[in-house]
PDB file of N, CA and C in Angstrom:
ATOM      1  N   UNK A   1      88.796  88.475  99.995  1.00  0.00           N
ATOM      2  CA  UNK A   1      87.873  89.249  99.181  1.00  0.00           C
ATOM      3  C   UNK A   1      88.558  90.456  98.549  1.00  0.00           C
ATOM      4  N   UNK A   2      90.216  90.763  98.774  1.00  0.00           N
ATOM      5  CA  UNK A   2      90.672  91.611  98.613  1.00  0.00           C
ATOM      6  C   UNK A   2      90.239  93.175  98.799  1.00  0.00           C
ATOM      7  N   UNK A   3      89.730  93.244 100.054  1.00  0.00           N
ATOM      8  CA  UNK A   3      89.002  95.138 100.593  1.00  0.00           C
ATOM      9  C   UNK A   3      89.415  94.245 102.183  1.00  0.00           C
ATOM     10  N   UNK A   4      90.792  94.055 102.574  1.00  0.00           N
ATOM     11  CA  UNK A   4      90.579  93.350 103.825  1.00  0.00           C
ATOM     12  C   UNK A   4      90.891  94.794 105.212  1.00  0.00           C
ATOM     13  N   UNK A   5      90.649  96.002 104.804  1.00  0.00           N
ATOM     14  CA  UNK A   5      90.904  96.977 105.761  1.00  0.00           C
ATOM     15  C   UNK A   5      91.918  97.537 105.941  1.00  0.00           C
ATOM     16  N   UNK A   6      92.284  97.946 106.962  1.00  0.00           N
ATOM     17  CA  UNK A   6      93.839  98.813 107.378  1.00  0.00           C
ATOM     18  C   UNK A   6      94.873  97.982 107.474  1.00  0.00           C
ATOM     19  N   UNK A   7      95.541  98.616 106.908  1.00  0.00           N
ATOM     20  CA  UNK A   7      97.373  97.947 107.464  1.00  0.00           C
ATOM     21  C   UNK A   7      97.897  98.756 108.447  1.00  0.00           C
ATOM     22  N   UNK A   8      98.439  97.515 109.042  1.00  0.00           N
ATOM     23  CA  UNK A   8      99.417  97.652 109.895  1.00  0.00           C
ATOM     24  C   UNK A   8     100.584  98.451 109.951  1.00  0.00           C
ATOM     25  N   UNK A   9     100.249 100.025 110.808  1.00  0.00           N
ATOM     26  CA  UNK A   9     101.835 100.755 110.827  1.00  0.00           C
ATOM     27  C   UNK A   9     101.080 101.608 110.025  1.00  0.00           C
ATOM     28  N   UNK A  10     101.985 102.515 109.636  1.00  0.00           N
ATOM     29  CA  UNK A  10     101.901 103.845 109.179  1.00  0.00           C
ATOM     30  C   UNK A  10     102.748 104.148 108.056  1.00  0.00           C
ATOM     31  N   UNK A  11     102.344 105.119 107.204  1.00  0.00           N
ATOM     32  CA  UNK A  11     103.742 105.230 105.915  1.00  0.00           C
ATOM     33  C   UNK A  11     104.600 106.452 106.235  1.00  0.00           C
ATOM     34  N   UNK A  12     105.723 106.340 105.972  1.00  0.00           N
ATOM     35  CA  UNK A  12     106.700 107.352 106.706  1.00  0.00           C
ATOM     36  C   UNK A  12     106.954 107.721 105.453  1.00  0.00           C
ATOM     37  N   UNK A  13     106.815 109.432 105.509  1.00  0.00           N
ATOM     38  CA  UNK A  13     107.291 110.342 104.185  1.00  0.00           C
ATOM     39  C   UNK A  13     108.141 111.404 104.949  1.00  0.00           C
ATOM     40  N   UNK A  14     108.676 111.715 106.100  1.00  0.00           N
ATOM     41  CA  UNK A  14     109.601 112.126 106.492  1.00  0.00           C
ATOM     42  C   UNK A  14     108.436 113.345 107.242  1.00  0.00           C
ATOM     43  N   UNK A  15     107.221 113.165 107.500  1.00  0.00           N
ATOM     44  CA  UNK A  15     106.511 114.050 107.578  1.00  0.00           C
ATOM     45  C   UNK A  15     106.651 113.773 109.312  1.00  0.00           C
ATOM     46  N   UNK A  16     106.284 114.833 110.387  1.00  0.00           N
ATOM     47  CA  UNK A  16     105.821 114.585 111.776  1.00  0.00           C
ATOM     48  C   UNK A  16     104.427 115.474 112.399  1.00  0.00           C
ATOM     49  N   UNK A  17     103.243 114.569 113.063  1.00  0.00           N
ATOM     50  CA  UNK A  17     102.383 114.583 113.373  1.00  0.00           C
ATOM     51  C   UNK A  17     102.122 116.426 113.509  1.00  0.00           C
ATOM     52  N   UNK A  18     102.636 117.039 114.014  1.00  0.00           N
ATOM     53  CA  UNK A  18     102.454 118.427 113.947  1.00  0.00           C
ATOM     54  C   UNK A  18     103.049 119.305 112.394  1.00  0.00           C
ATOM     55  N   UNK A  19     103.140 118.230 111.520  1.00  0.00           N
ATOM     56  CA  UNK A  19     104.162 119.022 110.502  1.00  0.00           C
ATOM     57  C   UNK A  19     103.368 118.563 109.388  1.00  0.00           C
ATOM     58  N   UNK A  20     102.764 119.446 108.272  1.00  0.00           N
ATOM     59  CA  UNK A  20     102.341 118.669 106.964  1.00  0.00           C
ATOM     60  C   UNK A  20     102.834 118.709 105.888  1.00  0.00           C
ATOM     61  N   UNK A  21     102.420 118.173 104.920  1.00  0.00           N
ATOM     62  CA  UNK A  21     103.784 118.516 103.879  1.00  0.00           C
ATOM     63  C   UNK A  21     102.742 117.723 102.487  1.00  0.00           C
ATOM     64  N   UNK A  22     102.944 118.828 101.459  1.00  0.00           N
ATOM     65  CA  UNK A  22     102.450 118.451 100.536  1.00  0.00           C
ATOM     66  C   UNK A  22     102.594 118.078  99.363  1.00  0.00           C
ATOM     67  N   UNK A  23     102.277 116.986  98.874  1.00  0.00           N
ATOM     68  CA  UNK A  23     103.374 115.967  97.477  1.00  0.00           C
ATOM     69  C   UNK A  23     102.196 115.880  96.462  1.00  0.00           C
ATOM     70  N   UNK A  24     102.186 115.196  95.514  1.00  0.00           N
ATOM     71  CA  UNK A  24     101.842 114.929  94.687  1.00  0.00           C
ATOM     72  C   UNK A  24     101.176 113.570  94.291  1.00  0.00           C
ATOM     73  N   UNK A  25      99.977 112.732  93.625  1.00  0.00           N
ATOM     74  CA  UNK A  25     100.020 111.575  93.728  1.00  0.00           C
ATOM     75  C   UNK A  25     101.064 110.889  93.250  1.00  0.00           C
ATOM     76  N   UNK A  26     101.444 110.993  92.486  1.00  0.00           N
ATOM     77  CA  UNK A  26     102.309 110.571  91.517  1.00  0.00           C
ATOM     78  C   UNK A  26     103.572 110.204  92.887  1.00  0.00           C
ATOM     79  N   UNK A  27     104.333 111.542  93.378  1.00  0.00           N
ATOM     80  CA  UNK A  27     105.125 111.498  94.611  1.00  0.00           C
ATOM     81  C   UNK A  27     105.309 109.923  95.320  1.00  0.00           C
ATOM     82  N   UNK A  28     103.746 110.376  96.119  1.00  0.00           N
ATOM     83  CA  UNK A  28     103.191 109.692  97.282  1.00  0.00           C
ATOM     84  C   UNK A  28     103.491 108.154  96.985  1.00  0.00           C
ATOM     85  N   UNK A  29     102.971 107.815  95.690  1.00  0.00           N
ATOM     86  CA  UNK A  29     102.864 106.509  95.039  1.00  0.00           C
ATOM     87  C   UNK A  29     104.543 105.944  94.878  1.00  0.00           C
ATOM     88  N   UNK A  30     105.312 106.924  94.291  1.00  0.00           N
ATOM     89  CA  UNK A  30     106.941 107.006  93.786  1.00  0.00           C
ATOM     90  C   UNK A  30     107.366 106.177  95.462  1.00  0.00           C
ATOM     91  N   UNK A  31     107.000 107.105  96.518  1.00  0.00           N
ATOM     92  CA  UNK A  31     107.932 107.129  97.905  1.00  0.00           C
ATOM     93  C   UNK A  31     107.655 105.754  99.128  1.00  0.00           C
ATOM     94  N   UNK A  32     106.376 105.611  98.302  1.00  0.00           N
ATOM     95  CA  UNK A  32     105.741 104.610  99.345  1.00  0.00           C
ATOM     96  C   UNK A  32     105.657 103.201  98.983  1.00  0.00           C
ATOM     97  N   UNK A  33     105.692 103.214  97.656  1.00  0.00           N
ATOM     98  CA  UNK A  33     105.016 101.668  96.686  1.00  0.00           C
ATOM     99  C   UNK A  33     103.564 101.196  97.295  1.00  0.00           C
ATOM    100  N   UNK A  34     102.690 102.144  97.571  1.00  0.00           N
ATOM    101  CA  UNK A  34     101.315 102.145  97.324  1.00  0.00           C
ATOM    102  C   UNK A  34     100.898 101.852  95.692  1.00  0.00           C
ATOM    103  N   UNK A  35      99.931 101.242  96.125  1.00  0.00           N
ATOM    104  CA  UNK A  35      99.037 101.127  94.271  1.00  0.00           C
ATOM    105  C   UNK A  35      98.399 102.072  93.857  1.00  0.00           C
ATOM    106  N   UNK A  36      97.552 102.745  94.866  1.00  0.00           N
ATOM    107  CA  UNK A  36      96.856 104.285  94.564  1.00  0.00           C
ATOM    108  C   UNK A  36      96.332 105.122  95.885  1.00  0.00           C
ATOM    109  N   UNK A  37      96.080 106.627  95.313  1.00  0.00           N
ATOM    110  CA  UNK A  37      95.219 107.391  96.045  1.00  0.00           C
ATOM    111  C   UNK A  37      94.015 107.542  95.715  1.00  0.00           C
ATOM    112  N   UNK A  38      92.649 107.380  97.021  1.00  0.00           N
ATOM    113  CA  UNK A  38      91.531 107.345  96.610  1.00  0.00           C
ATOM    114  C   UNK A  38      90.669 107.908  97.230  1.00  0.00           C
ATOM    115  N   UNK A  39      89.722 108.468  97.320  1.00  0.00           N
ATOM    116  CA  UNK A  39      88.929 109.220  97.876  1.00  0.00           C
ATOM    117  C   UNK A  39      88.498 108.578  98.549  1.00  0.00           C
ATOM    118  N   UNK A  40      87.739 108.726  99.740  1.00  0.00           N
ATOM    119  CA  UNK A  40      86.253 107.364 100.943  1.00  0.00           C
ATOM    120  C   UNK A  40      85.697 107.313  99.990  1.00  0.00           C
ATOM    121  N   UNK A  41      84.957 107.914  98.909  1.00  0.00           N
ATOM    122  CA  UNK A  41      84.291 107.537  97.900  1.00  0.00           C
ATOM    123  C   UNK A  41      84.332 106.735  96.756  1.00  0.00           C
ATOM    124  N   UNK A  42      85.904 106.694  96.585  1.00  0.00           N
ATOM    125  CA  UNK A  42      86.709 105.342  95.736  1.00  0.00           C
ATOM    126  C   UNK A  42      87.067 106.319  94.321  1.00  0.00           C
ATOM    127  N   UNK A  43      87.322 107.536  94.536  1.00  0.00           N
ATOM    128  CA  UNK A  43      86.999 108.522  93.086  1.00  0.00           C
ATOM    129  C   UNK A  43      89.176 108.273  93.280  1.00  0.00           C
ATOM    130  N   UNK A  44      88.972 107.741  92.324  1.00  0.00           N
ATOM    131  CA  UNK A  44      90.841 107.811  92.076  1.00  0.00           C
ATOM    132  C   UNK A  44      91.593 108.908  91.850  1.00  0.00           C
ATOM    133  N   UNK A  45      92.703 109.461  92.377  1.00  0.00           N
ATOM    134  CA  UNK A  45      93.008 110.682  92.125  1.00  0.00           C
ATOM    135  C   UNK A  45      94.168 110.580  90.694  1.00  0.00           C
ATOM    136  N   UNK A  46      94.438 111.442  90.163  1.00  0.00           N
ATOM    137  CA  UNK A  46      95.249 111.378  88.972  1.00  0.00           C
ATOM    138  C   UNK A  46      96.418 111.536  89.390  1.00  0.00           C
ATOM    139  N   UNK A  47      97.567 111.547  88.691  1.00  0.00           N
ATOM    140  CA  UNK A  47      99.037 111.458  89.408  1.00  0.00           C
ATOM    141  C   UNK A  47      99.140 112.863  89.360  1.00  0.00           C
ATOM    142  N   UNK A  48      99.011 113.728  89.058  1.00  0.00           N
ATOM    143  CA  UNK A  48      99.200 115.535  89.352  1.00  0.00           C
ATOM    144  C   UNK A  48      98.540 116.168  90.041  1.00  0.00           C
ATOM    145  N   UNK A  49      97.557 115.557  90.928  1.00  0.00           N
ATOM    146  CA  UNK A  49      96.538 115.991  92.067  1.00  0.00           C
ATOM    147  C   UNK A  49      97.025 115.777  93.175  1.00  0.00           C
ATOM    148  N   UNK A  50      97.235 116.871  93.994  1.00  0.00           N
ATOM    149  CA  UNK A  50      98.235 117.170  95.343  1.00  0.00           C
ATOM    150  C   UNK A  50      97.170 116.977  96.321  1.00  0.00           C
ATOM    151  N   UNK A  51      98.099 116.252  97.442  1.00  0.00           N
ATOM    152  CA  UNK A  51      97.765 115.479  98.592  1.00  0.00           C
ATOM    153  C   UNK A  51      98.603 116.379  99.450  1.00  0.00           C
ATOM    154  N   UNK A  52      97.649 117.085 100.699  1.00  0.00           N
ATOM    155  CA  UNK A  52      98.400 117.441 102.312  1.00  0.00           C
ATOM    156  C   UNK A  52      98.136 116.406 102.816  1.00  0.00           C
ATOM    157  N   UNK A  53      99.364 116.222 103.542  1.00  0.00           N
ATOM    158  CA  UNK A  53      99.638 114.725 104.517  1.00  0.00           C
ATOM    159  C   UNK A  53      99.858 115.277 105.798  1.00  0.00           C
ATOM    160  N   UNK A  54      98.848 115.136 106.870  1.00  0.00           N
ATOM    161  CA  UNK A  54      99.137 115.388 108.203  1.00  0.00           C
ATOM    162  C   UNK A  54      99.346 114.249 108.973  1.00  0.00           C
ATOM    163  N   UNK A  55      99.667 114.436 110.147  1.00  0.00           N
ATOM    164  CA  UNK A  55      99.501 113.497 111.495  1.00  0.00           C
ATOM    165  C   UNK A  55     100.107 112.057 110.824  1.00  0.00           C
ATOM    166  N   UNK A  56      99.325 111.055 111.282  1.00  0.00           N
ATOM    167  CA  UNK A  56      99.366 109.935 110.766  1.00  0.00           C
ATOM    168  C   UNK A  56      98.869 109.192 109.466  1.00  0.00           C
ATOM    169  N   UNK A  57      99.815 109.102 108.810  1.00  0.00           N
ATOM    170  CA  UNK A  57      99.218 108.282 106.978  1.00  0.00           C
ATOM    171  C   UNK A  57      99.402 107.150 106.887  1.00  0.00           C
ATOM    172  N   UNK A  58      97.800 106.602 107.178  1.00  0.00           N
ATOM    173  CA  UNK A  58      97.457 104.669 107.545  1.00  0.00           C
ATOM    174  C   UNK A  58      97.189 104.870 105.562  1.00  0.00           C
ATOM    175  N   UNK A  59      97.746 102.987 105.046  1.00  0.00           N
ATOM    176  CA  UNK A  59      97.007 102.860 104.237  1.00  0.00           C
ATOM    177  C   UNK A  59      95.896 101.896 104.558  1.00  0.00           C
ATOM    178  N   UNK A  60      95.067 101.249 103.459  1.00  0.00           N
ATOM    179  CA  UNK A  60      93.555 100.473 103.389  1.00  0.00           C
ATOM    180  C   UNK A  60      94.328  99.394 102.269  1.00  0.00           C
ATOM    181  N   UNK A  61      93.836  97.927 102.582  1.00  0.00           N
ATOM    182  CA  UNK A  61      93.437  96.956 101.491  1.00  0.00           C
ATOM    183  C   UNK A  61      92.397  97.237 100.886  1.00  0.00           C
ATOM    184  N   UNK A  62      92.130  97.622  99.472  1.00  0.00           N
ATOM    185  CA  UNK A  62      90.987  97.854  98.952  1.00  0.00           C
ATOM    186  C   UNK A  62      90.960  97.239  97.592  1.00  0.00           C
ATOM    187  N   UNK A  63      89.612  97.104  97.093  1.00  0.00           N
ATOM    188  CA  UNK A  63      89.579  96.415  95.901  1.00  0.00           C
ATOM    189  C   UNK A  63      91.219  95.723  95.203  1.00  0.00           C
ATOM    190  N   UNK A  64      91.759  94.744  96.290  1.00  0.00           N
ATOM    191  CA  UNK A  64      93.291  94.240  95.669  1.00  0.00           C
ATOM    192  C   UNK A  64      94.657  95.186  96.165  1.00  0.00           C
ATOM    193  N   UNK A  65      94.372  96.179  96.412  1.00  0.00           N
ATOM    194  CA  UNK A  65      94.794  97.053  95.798  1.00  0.00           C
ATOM    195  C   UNK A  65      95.397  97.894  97.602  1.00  0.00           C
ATOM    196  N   UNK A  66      97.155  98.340  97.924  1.00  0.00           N
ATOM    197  CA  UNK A  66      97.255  99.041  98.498  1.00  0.00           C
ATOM    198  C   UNK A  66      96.634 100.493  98.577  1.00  0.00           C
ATOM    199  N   UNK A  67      95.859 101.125  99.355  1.00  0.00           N
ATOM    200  CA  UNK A  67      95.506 102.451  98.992  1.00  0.00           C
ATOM    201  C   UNK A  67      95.539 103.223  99.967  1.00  0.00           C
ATOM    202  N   UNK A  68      95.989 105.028  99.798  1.00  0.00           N
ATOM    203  CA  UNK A  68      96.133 105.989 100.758  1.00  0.00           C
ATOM    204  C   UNK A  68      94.737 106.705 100.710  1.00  0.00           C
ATOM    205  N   UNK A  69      93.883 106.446 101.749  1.00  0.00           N
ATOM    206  CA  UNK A  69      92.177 107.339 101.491  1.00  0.00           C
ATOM    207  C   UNK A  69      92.770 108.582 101.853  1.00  0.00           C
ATOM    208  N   UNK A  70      92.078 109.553 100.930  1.00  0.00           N
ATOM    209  CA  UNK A  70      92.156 110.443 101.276  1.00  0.00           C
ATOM    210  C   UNK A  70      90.334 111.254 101.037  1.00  0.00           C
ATOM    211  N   UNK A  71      90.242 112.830 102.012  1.00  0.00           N
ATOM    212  CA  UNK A  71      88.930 113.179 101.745  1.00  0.00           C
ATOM    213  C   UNK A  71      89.092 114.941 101.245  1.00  0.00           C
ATOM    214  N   UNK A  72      88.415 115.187 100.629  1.00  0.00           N
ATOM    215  CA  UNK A  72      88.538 116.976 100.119  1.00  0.00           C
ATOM    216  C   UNK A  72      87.924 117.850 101.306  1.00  0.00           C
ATOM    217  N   UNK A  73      89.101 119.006 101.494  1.00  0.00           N
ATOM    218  CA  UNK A  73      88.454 119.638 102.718  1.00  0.00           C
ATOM    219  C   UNK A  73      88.811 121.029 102.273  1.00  0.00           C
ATOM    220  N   UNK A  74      88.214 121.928 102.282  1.00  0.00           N
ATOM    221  CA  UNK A  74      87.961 123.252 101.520  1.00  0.00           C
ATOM    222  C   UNK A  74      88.772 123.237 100.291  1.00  0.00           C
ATOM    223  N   UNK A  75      88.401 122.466  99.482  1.00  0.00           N
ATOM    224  CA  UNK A  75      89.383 121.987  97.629  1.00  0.00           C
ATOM    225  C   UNK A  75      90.348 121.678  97.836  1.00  0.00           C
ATOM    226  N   UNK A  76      90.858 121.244  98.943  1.00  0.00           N
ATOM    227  CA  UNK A  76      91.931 120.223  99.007  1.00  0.00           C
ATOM    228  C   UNK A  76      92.052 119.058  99.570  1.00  0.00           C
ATOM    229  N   UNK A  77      92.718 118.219  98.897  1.00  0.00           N
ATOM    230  CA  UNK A  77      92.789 116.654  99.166  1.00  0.00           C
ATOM    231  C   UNK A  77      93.942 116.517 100.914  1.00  0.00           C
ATOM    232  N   UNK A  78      93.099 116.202 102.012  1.00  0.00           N
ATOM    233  CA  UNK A  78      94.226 115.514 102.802  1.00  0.00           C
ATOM    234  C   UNK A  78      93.492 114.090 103.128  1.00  0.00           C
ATOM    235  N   UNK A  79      94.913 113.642 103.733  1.00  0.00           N
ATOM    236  CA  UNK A  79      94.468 112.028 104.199  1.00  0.00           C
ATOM    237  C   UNK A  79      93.526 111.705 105.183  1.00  0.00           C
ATOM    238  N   UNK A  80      93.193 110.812 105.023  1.00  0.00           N
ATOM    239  CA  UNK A  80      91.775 110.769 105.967  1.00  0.00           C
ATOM    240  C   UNK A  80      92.208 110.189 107.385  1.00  0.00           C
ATOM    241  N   UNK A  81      91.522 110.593 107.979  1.00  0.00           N
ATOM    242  CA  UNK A  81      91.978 110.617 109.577  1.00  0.00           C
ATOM    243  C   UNK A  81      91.512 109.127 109.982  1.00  0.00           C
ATOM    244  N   UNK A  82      91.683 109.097 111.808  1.00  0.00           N
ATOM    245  CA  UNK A  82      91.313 107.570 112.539  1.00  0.00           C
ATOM    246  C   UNK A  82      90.123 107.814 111.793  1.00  0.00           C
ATOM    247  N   UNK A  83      89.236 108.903 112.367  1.00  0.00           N
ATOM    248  CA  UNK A  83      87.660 108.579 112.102  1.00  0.00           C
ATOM    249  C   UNK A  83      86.967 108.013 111.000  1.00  0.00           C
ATOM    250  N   UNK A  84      87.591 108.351 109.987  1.00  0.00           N
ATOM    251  CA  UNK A  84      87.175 107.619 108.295  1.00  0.00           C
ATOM    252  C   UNK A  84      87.829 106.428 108.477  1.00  0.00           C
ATOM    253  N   UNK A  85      88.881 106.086 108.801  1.00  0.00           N
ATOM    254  CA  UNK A  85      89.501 105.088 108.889  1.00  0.00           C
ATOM    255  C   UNK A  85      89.251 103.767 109.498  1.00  0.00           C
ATOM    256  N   UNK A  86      88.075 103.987 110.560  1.00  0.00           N
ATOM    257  CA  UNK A  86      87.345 103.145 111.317  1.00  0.00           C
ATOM    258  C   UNK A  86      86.339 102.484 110.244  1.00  0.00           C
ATOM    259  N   UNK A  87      85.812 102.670 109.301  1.00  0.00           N
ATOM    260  CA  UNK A  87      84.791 102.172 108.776  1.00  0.00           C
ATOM    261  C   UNK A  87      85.552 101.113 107.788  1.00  0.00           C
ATOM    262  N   UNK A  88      86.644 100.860 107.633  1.00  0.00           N
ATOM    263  CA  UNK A  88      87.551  99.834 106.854  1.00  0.00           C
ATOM    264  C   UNK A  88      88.467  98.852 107.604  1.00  0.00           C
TER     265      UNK A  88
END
């Protein structure tokens, strides 16, 4: 159906679980060969809209499509944790 959930493993940006580090979509997409960044809401981010990457960065099968969810937390974009991550 192509939305088949989480992948397997984690994406390594040189980042560690206590350490965050903040890139760019455009970056993220460059370092990883993801297809896109997307909100839980599915709102696509543009390639000049900066992503904090903490802890662990799972991607999602979604509409076809590799994707890094991410959610806005006081006007900024970080990746979405286990807990969002459970519903995919």
């Amino acid at each position: 159906m192509g939305s088949d959930g989480r992948v397997k493993g984690q994406i390594k940006l040189g980042q560690f679980e206590d350490v965050s580090l903040e890139l760019s979509v455009a970056d993220i997409l460059e370092q990883t060969g993801l297809d896109a960044v997307m909100s839980t809401d599915k709102y696509r981010l543009a390639l000049d809209e900066r992503v904090q990457l903490k802890g662990k960065v799972k991607a999602v099968y979604l509409d076809h499509q590799f994707v890094l969810l991410v959610h806005q937390e006081t006007e900024q974009w970080r990746n979405a944790g286990k807990q969002a991550l459970q519903a995919y």
